[in-house]
Protein backbone atom coordinates (compact mmCIF):
# COMPACT_ATOMS: atom_id res chain seq x y z
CA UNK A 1 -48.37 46.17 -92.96
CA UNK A 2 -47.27 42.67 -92.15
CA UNK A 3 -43.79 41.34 -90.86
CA UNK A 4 -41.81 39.45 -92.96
CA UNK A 5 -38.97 36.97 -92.04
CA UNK A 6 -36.39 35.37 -94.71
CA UNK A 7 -36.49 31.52 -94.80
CA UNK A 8 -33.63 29.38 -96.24
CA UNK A 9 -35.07 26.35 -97.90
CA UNK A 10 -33.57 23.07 -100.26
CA UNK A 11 -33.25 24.54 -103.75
CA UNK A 12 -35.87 21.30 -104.54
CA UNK A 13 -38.80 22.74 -102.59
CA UNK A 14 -38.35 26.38 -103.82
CA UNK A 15 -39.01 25.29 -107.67
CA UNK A 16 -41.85 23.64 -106.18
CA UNK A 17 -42.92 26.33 -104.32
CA UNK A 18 -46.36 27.78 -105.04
CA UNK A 19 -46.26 31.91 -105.01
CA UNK A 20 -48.65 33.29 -102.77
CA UNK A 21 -50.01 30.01 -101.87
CA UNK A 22 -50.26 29.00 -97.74
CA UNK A 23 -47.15 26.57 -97.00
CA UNK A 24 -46.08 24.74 -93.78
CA UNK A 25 -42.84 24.29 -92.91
CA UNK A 26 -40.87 22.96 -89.73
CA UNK A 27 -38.43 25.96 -88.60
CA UNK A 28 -35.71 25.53 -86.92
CA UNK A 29 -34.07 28.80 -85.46
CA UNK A 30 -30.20 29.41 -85.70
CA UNK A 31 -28.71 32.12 -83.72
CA UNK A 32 -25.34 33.21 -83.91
CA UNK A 33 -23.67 36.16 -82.39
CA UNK A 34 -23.82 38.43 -85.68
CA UNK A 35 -27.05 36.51 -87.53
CA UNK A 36 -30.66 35.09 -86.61
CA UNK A 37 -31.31 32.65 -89.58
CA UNK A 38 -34.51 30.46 -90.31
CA UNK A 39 -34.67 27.55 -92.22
CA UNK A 40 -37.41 25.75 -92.80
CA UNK A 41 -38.55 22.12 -94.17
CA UNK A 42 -42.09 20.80 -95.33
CA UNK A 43 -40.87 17.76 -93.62
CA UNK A 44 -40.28 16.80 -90.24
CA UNK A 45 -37.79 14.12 -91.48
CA UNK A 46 -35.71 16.80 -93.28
CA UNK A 47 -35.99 19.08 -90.15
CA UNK A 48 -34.54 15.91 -87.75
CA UNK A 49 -31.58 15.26 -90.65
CA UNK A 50 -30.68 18.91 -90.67
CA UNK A 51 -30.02 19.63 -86.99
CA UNK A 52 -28.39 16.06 -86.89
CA UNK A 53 -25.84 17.24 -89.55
CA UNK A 54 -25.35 20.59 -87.67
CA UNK A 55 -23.70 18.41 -84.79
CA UNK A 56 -21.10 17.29 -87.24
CA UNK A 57 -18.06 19.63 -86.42
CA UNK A 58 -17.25 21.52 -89.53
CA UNK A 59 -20.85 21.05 -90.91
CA UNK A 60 -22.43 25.04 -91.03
CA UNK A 61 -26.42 25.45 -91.56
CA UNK A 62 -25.62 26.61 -95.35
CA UNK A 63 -24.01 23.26 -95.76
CA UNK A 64 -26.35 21.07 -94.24
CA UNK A 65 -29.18 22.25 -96.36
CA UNK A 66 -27.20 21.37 -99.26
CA UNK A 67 -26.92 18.05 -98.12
CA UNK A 68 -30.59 17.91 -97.06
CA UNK A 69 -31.57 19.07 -100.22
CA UNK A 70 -30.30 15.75 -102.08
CA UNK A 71 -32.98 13.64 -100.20
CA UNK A 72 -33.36 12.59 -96.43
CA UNK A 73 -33.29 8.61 -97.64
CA UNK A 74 -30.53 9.69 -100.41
CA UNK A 75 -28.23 10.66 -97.42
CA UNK A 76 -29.46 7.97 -94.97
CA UNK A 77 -28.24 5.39 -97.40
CA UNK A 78 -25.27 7.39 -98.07
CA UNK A 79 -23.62 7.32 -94.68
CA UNK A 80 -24.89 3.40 -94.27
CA UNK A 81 -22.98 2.89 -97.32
CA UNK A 82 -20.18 5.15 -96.57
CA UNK A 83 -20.28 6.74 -99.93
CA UNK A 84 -17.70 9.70 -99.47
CA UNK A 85 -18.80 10.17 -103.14
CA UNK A 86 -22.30 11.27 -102.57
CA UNK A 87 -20.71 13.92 -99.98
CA UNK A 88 -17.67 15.60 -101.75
CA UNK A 89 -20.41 16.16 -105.09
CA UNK A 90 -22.41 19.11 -102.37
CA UNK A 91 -20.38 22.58 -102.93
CA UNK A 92 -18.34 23.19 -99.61
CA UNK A 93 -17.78 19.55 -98.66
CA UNK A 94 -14.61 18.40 -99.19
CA UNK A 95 -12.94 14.64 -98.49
CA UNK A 96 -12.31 15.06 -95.24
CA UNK A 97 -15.93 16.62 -93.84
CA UNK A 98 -17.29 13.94 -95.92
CA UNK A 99 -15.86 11.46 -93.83
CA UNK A 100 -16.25 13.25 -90.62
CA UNK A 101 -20.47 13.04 -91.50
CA UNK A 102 -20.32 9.30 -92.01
CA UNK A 103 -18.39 8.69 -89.03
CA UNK A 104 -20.28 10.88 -86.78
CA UNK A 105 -23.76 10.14 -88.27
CA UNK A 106 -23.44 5.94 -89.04
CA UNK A 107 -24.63 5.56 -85.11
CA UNK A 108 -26.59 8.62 -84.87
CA UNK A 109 -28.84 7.35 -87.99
CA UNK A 110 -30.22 4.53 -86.74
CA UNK A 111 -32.75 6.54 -84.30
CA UNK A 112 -33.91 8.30 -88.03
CA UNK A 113 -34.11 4.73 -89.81
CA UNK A 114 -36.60 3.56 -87.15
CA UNK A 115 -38.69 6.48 -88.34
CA UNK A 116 -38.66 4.98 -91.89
CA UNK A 117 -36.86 6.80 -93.97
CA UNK A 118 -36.95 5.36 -96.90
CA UNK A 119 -40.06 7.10 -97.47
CA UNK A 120 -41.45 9.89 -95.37
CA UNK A 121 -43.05 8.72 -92.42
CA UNK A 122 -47.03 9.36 -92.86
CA UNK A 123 -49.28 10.36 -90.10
CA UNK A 124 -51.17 7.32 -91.04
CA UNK A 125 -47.96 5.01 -90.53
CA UNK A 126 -48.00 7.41 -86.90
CA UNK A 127 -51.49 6.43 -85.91
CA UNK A 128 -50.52 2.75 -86.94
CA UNK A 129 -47.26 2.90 -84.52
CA UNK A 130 -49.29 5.31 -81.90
CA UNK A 131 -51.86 1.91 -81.80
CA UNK A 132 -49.63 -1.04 -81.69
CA UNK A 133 -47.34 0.31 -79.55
CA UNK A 134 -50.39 1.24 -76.58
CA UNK A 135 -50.89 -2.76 -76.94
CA UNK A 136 -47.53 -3.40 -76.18
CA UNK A 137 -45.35 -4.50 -79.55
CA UNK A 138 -42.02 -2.96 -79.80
CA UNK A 139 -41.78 -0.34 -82.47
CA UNK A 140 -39.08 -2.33 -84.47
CA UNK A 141 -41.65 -4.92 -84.40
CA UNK A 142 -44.02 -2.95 -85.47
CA UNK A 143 -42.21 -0.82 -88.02
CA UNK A 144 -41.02 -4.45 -89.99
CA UNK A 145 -44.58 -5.40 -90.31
CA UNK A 146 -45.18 -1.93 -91.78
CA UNK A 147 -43.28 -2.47 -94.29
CA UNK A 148 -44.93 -5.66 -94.95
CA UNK A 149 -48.23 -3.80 -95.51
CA UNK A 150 -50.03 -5.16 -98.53
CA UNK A 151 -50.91 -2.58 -101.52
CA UNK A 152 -54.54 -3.89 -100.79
CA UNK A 153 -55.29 -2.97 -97.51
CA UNK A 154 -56.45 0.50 -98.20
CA UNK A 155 -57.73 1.55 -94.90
CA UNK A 156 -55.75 2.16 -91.15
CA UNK A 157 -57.61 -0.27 -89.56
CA UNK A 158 -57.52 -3.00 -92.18
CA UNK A 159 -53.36 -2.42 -92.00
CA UNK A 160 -53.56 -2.33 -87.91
CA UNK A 161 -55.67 -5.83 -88.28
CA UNK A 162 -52.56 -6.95 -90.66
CA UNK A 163 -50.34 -6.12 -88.12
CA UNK A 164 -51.41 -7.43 -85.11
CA UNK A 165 -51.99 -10.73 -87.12
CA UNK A 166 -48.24 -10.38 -88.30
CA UNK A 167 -47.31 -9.76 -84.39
CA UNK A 168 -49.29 -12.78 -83.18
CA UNK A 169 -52.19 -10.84 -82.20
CA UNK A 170 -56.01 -11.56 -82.35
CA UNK A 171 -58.44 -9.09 -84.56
């Protein structure tokens, strides 16, 4: 007999979870005096915007994977665009916790957007940064000539040669 723990995940990855099939997923642990809960995330990114929303007074674990679960880059753009909106449409979040996440999270969110959020970061785009940034380019540098990559350079090193063109680099 094996141990089995419960795991609260977005409502999006369970209908595209795979019974019986091996899955990965970033925990994060939340204990409370009457309740150990897990949830988990296939994405780092979605781990990183959870626990940043639990910091918002008012803003519960049940909530937060509500919000999670309409898109890390959804609710990235969101709070840029202070779209109260977008907030008050999750069950549980009212006008006023709405505002409360933008205000708390429009300063908070710029250490996410440097991880590119308007698509999940890849390990690939990781190795690129890991590269550049042992040469000495700062990562803003190098993460707005990443998004200059173009669709034909297929391999990491043909996009690191791009970039440390783009940077003033040699190849």
């Amino acid at each position: 007999m094996g141990v089995g723990y419960q795991i609260f995940v977005t409502n999006r990855f369970f209908s595209k979870a795979i019974v019986n099939a091996e899955t990965f997923l970033y925990i994060h642990s939340h204990i409370r005096d009457d309740a150990f809960d897990l949830f988990g995330f296939p994405t780092n990114e979605e781990l990183n915007l959870f626990e940043l929303l639990l910091t918002v007074s008012g803003i519960g674990p049940k909530t937060a994977l509500f919000i999670v679960d309409r898109g890390v880059s959804e609710t990235t753009s969101a709070v840029q665009k202070s779209d109260v909106d977008f907030f008050t449409a999750i069950p549980r979040l009212g006008r006023k916790n709405a505002q409360k996440i933008i205000i708390e999270l429009k300063s908070k969110l710029g250490s996410l957007t440097d991880l590119d959020l308007s698509g999940a970061q890849t390990s690939e785009t990781g190795e690129i940064l890991d590269a550049l940034s042992s040469l000495g380019f700062a990562k803003q540098d190098i993460l707005s000539v990443i998004k200059t990559l173009p669709p034909e350079a297929d391999s990491t090193e043909e996009k690191i040669r791009y970039c440390l063109k783009q940077l003033g680099g040699r190849s």
